[in-house]
Protein backbone atom coordinates (compact mmCIF):
# COMPACT_ATOMS: atom_id res chain seq x y z
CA UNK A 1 -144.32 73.43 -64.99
CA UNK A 2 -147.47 75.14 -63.83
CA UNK A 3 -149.62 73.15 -65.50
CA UNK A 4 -147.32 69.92 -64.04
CA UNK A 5 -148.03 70.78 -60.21
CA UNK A 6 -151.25 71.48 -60.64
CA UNK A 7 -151.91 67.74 -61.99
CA UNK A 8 -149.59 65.71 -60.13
CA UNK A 9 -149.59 68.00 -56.38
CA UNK A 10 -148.39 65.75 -53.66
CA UNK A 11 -151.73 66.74 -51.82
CA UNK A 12 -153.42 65.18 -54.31
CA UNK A 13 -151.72 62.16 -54.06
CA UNK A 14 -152.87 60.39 -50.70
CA UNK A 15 -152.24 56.57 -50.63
CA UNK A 16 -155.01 54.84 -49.42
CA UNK A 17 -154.01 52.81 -45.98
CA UNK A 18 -154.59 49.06 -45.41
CA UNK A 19 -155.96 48.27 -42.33
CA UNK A 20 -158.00 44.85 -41.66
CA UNK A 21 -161.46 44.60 -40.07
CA UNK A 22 -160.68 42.62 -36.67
CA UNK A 23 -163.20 39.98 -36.40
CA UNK A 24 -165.43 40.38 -32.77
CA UNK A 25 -165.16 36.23 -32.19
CA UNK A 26 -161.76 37.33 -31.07
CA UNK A 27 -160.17 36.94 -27.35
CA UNK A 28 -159.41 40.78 -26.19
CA UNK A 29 -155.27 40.18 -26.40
CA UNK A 30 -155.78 39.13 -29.91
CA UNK A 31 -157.97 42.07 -30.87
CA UNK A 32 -155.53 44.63 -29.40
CA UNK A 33 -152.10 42.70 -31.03
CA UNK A 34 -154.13 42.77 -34.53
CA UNK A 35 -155.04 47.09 -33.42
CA UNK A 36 -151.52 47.29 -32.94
CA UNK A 37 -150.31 45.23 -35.93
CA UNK A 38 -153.03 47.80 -37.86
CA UNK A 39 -151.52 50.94 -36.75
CA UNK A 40 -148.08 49.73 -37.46
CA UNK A 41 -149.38 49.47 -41.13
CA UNK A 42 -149.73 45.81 -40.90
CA UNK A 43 -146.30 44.87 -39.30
CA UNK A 44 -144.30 44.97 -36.46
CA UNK A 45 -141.37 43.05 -35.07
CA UNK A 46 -142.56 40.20 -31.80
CA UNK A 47 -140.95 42.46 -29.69
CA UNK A 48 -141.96 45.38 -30.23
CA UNK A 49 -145.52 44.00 -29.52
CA UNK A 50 -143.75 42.67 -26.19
CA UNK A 51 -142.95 46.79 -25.43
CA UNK A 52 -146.20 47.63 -26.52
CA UNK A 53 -148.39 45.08 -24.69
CA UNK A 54 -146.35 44.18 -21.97
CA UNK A 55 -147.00 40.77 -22.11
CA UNK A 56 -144.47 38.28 -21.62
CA UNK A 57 -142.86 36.44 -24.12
CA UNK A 58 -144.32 33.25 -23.66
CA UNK A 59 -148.04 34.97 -23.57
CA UNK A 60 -147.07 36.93 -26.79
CA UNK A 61 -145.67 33.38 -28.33
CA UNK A 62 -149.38 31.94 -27.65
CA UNK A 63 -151.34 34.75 -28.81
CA UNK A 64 -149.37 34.54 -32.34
CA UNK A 65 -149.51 30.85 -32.31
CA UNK A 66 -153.36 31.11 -32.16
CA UNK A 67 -153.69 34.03 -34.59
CA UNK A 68 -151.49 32.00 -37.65
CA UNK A 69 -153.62 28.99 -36.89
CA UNK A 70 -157.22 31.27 -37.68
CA UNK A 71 -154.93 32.79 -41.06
CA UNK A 72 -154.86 36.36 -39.57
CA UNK A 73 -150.86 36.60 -39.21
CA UNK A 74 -147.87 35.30 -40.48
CA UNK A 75 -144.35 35.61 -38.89
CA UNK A 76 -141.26 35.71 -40.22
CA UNK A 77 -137.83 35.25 -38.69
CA UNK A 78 -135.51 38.26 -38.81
CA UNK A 79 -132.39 37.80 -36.57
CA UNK A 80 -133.29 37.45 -32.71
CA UNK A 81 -137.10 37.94 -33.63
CA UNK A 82 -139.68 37.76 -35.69
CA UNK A 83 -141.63 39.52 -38.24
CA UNK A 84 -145.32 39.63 -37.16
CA UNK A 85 -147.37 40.80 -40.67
CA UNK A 86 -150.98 40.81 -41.60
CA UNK A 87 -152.74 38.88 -43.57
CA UNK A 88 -155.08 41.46 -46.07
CA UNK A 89 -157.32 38.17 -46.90
């Protein structure tokens, strides 16, 4: 057993994080939806980035709309909303 903890410690376990490097060409609502999309571990729910932002709907609609065109997002539908995820490409 001793010799068991000291090899497999959960301290020395650390999962490494994925985050994506947000690309500067990027319109400053973008930017922050991809920060937040980063610190959620690479997805949130549409409206929780509604809370977060405090954007409107429609605005948060267009941003998302523009980010899946450019291949940085994908959303998928999940009851009333949507799934808002990362792409790690």
């Amino acid at each position: 057993f001793g010799i068991y903890s000291i090899f497999f410690s959960k301290e020395e376990i650390k999962e490494e994080r994925k985050t994506i490097q947000i690309p500067e060409n990027l319109e400053e609502e973008e930017k922050k939806i991809l920060s937040f999309l980063n610190s959620k571990e690479g997805s949130a729910y549409q409206s929780d980035l509604i809370k977060e932002t405090n954007f409107s709907k429609v605005k948060i609609t267009r941003i998302l709309d523009k980010l899946e065109q450019k291949k940085l997002i994908e959303r998928k539908r999940r009851g009333m909303t949507n799934l808002v995820i990362l792409k790690w490409n």
